[in-house]
PDB file of N, CA and C in Angstrom:
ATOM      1  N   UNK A   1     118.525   1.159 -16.383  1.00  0.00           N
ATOM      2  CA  UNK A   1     119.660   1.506 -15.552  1.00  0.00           C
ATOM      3  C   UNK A   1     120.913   0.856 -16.143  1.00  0.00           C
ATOM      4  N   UNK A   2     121.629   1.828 -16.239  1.00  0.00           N
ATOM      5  CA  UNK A   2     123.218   1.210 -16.674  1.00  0.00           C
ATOM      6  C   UNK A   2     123.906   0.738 -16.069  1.00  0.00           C
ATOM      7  N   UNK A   3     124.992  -0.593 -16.013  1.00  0.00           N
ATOM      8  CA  UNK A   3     125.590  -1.081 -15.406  1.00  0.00           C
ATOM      9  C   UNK A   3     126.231  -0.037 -14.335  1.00  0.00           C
ATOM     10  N   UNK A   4     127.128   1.001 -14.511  1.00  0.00           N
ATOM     11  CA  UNK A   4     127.377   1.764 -13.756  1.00  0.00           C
ATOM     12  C   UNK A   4     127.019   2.669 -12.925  1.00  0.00           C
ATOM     13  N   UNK A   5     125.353   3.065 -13.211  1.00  0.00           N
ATOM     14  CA  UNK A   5     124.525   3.044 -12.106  1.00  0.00           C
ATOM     15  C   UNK A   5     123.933   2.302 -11.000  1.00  0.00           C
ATOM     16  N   UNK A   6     124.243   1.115 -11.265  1.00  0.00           N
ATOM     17  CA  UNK A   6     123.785  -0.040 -10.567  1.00  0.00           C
ATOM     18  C   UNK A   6     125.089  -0.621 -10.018  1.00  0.00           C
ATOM     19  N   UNK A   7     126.478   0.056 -10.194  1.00  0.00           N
ATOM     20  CA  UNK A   7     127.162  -0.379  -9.287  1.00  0.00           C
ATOM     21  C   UNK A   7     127.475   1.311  -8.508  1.00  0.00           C
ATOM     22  N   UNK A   8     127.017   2.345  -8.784  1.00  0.00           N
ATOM     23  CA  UNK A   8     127.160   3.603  -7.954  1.00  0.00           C
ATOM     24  C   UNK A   8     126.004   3.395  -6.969  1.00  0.00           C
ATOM     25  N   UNK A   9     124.908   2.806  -7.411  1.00  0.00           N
ATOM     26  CA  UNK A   9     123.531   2.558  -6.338  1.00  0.00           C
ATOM     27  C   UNK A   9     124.242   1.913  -5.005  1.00  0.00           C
ATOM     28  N   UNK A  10     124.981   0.428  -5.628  1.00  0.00           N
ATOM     29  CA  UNK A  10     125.475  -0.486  -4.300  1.00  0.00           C
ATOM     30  C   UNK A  10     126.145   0.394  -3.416  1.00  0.00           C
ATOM     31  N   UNK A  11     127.914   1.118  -4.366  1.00  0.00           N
ATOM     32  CA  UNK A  11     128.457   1.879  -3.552  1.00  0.00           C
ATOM     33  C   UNK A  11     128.428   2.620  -2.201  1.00  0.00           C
ATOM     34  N   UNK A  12     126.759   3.638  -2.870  1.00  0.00           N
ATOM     35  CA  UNK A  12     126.017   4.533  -1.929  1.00  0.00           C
ATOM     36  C   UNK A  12     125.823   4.303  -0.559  1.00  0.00           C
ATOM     37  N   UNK A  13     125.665   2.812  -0.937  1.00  0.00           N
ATOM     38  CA  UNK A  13     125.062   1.997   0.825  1.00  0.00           C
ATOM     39  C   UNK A  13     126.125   1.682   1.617  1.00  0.00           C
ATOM     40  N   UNK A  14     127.067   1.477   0.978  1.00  0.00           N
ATOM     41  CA  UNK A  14     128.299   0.931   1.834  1.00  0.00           C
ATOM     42  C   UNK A  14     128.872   1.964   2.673  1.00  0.00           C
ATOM     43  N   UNK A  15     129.726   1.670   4.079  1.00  0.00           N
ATOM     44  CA  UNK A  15     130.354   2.832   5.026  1.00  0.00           C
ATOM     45  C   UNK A  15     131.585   3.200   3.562  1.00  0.00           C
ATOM     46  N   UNK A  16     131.900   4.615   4.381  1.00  0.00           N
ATOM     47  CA  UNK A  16     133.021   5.014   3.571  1.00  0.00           C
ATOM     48  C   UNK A  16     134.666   4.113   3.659  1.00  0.00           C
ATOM     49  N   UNK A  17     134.566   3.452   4.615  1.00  0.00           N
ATOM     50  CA  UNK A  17     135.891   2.344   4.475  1.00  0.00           C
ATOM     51  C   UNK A  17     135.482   0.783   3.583  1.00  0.00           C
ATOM     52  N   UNK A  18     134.777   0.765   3.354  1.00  0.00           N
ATOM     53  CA  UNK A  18     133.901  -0.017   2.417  1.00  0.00           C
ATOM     54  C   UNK A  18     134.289   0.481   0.792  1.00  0.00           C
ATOM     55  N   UNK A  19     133.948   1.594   0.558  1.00  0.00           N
ATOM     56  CA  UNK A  19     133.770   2.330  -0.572  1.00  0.00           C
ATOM     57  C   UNK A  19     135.258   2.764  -1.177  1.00  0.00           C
ATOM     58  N   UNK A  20     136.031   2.870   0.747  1.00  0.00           N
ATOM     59  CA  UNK A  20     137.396   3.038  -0.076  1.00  0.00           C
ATOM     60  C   UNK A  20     137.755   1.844  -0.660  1.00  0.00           C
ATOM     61  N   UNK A  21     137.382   0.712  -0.083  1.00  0.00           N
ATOM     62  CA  UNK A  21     137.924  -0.198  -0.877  1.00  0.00           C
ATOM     63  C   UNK A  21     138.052  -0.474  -2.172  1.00  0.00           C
ATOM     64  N   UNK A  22     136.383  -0.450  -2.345  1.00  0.00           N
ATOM     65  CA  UNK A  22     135.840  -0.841  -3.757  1.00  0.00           C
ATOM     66  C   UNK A  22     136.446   0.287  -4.701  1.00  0.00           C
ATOM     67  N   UNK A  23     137.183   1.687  -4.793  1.00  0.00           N
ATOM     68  CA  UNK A  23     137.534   2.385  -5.569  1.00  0.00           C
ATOM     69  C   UNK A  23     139.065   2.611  -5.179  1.00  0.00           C
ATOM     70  N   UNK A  24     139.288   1.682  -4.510  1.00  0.00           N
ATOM     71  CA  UNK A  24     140.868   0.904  -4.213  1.00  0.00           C
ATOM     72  C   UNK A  24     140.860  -0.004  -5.376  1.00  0.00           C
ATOM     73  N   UNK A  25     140.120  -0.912  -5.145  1.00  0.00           N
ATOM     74  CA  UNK A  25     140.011  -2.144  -6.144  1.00  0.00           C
ATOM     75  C   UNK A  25     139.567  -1.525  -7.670  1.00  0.00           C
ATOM     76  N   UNK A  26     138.813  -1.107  -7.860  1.00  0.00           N
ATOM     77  CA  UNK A  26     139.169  -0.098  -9.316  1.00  0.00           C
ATOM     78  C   UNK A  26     140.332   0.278  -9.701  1.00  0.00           C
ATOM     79  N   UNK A  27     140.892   0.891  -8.992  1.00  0.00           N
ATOM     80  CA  UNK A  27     141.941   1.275  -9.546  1.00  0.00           C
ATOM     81  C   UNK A  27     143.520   0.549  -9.808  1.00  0.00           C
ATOM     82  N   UNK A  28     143.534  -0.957  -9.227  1.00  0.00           N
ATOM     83  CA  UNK A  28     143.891  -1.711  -9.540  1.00  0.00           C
ATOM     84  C   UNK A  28     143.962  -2.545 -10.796  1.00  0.00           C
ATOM     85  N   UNK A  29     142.433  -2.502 -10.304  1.00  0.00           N
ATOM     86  CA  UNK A  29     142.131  -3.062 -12.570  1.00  0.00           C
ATOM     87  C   UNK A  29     141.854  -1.847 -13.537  1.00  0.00           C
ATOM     88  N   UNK A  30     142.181  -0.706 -13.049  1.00  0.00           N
ATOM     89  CA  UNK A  30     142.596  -0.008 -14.168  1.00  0.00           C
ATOM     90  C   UNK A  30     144.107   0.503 -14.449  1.00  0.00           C
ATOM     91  N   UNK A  31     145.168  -0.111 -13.419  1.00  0.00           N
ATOM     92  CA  UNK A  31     146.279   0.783 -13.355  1.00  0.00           C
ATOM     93  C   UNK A  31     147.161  -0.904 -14.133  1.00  0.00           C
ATOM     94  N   UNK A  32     146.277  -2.298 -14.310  1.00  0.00           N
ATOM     95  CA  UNK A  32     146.662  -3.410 -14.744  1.00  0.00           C
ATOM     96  C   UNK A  32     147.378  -4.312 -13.911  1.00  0.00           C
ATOM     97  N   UNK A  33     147.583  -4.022 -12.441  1.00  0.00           N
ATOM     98  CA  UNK A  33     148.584  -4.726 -11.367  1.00  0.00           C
ATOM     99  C   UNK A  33     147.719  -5.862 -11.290  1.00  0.00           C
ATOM    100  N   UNK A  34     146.436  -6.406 -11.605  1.00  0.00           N
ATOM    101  CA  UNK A  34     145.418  -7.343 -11.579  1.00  0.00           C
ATOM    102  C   UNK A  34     145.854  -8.285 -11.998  1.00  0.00           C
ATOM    103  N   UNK A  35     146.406  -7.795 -13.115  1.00  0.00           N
ATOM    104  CA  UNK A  35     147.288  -8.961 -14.286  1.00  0.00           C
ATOM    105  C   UNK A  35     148.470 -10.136 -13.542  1.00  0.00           C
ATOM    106  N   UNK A  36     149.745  -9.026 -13.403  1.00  0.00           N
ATOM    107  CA  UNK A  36     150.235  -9.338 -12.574  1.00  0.00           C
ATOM    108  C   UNK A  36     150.485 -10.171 -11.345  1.00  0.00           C
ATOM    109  N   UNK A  37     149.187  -9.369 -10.233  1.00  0.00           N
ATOM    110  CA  UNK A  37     148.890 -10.323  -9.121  1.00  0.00           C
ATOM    111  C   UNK A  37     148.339 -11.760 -10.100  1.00  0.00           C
ATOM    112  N   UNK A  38     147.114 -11.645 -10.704  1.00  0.00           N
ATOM    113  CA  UNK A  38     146.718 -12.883 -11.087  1.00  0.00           C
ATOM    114  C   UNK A  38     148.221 -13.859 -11.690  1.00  0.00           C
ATOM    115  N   UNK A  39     148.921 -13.672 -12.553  1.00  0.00           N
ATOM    116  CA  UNK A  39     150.351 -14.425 -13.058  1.00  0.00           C
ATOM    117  C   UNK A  39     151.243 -14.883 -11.608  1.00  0.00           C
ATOM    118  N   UNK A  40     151.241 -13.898 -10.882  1.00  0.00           N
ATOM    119  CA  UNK A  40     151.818 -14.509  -9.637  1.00  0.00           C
ATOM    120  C   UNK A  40     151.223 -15.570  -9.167  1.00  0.00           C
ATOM    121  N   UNK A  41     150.203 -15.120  -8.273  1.00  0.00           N
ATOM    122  CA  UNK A  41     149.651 -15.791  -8.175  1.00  0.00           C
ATOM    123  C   UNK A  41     149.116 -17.217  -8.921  1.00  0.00           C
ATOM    124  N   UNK A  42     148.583 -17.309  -9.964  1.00  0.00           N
ATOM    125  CA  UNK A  42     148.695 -18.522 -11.121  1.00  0.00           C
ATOM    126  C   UNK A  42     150.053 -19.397 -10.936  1.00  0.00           C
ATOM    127  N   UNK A  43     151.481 -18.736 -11.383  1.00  0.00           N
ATOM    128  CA  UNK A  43     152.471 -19.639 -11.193  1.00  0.00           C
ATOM    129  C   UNK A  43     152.793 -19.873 -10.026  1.00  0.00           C
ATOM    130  N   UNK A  44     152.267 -19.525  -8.558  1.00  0.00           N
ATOM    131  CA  UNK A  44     152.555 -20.080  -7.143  1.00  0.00           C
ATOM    132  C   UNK A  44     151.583 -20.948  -7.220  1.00  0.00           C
ATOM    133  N   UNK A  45     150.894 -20.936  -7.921  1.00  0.00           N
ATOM    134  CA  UNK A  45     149.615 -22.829  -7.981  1.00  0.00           C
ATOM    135  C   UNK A  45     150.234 -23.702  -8.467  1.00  0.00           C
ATOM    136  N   UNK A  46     150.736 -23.245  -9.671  1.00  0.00           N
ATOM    137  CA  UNK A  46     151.240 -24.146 -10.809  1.00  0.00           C
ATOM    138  C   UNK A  46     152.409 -24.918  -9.519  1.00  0.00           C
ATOM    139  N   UNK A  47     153.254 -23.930  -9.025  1.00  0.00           N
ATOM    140  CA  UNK A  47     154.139 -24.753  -8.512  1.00  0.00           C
ATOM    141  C   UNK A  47     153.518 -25.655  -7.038  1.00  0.00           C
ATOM    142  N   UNK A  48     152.822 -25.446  -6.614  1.00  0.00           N
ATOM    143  CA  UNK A  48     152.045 -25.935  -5.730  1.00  0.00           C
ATOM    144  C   UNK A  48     151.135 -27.678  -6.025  1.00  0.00           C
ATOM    145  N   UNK A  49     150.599 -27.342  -7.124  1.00  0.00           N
ATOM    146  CA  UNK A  49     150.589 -28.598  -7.669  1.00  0.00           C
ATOM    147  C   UNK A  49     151.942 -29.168  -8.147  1.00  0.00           C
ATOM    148  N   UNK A  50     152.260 -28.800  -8.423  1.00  0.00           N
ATOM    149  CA  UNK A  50     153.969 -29.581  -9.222  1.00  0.00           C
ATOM    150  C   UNK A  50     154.184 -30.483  -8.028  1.00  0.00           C
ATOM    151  N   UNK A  51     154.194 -29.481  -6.732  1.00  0.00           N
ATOM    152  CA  UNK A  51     155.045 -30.558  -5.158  1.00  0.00           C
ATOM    153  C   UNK A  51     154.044 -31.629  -4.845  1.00  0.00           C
ATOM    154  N   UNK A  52     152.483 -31.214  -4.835  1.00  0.00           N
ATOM    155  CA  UNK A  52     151.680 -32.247  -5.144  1.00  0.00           C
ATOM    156  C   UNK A  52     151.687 -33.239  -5.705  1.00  0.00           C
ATOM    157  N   UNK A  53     151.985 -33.097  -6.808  1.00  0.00           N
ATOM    158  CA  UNK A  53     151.803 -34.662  -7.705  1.00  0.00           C
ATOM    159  C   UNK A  53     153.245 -35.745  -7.883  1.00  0.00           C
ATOM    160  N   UNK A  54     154.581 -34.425  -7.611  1.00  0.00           N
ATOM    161  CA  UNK A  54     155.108 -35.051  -7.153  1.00  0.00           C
ATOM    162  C   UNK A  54     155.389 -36.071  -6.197  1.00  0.00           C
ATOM    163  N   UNK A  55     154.608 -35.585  -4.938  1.00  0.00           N
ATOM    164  CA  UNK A  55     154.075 -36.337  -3.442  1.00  0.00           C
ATOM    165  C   UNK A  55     153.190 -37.446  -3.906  1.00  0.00           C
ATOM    166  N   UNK A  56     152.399 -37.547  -4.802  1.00  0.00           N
ATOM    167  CA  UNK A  56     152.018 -37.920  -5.057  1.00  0.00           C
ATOM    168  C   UNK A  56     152.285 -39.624  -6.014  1.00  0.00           C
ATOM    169  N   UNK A  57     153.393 -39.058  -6.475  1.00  0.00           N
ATOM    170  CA  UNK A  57     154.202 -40.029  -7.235  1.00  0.00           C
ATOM    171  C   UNK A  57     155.161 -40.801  -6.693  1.00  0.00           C
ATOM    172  N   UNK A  58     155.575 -40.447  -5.051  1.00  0.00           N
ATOM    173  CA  UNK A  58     156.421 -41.180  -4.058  1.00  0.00           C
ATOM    174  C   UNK A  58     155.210 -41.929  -2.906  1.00  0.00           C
ATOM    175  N   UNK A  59     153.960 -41.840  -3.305  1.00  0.00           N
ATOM    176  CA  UNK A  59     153.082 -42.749  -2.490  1.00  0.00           C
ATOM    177  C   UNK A  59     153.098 -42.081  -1.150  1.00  0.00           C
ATOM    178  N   UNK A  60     152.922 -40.577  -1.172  1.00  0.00           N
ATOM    179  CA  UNK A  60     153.042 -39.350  -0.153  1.00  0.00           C
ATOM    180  C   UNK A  60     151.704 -38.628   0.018  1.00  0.00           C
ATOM    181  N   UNK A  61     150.363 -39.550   0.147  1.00  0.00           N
ATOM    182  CA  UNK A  61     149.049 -39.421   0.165  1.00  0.00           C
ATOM    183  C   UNK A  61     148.187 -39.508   1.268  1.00  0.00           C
ATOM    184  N   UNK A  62     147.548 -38.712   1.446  1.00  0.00           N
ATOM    185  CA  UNK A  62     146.727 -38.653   2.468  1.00  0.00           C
ATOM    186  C   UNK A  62     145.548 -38.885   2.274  1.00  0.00           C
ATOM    187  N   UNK A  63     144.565 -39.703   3.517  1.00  0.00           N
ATOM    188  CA  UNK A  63     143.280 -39.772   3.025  1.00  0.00           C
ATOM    189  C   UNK A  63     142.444 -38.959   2.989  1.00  0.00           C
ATOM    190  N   UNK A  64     141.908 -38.421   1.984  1.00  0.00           N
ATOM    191  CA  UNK A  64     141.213 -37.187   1.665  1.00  0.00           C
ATOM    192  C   UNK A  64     139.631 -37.243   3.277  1.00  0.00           C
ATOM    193  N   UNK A  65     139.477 -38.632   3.724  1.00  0.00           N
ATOM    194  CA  UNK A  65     138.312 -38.722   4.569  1.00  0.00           C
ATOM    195  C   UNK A  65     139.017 -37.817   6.117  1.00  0.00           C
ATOM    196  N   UNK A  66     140.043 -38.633   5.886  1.00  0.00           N
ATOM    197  CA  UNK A  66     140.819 -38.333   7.157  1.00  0.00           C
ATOM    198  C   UNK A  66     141.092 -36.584   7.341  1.00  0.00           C
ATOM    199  N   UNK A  67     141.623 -36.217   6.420  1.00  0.00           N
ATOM    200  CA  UNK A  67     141.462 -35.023   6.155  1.00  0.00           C
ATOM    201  C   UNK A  67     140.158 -34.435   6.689  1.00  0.00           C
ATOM    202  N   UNK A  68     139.175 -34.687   6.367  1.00  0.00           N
ATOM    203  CA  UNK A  68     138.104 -33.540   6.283  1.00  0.00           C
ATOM    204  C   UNK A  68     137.497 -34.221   7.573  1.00  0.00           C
ATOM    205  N   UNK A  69     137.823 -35.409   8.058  1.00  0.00           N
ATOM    206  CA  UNK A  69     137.357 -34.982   9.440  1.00  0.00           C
ATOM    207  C   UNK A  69     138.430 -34.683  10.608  1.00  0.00           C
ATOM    208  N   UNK A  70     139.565 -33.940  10.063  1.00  0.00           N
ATOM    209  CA  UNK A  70     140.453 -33.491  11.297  1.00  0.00           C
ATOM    210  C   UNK A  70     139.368 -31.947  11.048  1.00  0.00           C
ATOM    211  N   UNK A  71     139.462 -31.483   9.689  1.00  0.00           N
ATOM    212  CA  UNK A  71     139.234 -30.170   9.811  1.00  0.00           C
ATOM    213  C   UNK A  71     137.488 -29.805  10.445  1.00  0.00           C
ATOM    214  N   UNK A  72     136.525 -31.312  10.331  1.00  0.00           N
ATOM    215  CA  UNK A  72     135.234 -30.946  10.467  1.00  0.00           C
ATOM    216  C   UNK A  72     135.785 -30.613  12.319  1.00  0.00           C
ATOM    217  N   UNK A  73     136.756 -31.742  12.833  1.00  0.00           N
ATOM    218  CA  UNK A  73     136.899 -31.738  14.334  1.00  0.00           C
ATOM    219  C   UNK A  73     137.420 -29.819  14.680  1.00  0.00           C
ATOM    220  N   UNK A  74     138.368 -29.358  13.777  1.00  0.00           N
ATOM    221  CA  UNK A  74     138.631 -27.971  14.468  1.00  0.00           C
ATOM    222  C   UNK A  74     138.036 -26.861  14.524  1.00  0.00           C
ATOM    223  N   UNK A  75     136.893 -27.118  12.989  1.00  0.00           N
ATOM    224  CA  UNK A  75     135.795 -26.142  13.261  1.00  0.00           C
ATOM    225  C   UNK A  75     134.927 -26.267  14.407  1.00  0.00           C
ATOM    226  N   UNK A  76     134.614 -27.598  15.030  1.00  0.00           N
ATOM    227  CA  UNK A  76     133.544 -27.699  16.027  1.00  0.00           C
ATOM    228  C   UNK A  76     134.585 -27.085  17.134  1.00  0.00           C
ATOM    229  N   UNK A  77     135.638 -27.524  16.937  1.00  0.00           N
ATOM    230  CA  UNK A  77     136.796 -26.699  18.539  1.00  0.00           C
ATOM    231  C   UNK A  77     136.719 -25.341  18.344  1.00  0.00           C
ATOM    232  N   UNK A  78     136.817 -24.802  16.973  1.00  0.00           N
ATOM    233  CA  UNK A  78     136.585 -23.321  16.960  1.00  0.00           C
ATOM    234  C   UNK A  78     135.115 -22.565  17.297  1.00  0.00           C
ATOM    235  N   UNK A  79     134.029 -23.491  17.287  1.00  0.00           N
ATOM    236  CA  UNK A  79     133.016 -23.382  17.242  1.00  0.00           C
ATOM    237  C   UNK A  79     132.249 -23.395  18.991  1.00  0.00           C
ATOM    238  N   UNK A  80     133.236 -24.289  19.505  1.00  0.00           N
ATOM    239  CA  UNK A  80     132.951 -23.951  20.585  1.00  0.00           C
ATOM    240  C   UNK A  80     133.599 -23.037  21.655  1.00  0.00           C
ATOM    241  N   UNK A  81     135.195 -22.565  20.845  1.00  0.00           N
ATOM    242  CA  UNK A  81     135.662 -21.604  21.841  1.00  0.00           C
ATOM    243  C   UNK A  81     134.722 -20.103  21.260  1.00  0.00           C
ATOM    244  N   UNK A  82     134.553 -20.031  20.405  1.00  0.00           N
ATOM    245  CA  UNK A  82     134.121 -18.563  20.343  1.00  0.00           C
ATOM    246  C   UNK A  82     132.373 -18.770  20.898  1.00  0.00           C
ATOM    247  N   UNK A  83     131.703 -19.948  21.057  1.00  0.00           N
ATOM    248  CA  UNK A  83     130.579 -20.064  22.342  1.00  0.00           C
ATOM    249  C   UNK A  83     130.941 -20.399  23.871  1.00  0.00           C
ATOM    250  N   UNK A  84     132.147 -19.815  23.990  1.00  0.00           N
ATOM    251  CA  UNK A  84     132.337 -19.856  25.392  1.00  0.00           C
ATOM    252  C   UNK A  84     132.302 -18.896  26.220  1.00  0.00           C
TER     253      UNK A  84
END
């Protein structure tokens, strides 16, 4: 089986708003806007770290623990409004 049978097999299964996607997304990386988005995207990191390390360089740090348990606390809050 050829690669492109084996991605027309997956296709098959998917609903048709599914399928539009995936031959949405084809035609993206064939029309080259992929590029593009990716470069955008890429230099909005680049600058993203830049403000980072800058912050970083004025002693503008957070504790990475502290951090991950505000966010472990809002998943369990999210976790319990959608079990309510």
């Amino acid at each position: 089986m050829t690669i492109e049978q084996a991605i027309l097999e997956k296709v098959r299964v998917l609903s048709p708003e599914k399928q539009q996607e995936v031959l949405a997304f084809i035609d993206l990386l064939q029309a080259d806007e992929w590029e593009k988005l990716y470069k955008g995207r890429f230099k909005e990191l680049q600058q993203e770290i830049h403000i980072g390390i800058e912050a970083a360089d004025r002693g503008e740090l957070v504790d990475a623990e502290a951090v991950f348990q505000r966010l472990r606390e809002k998943l369990q809050q999210k976790r319990a409004q959608a079990g309510q």
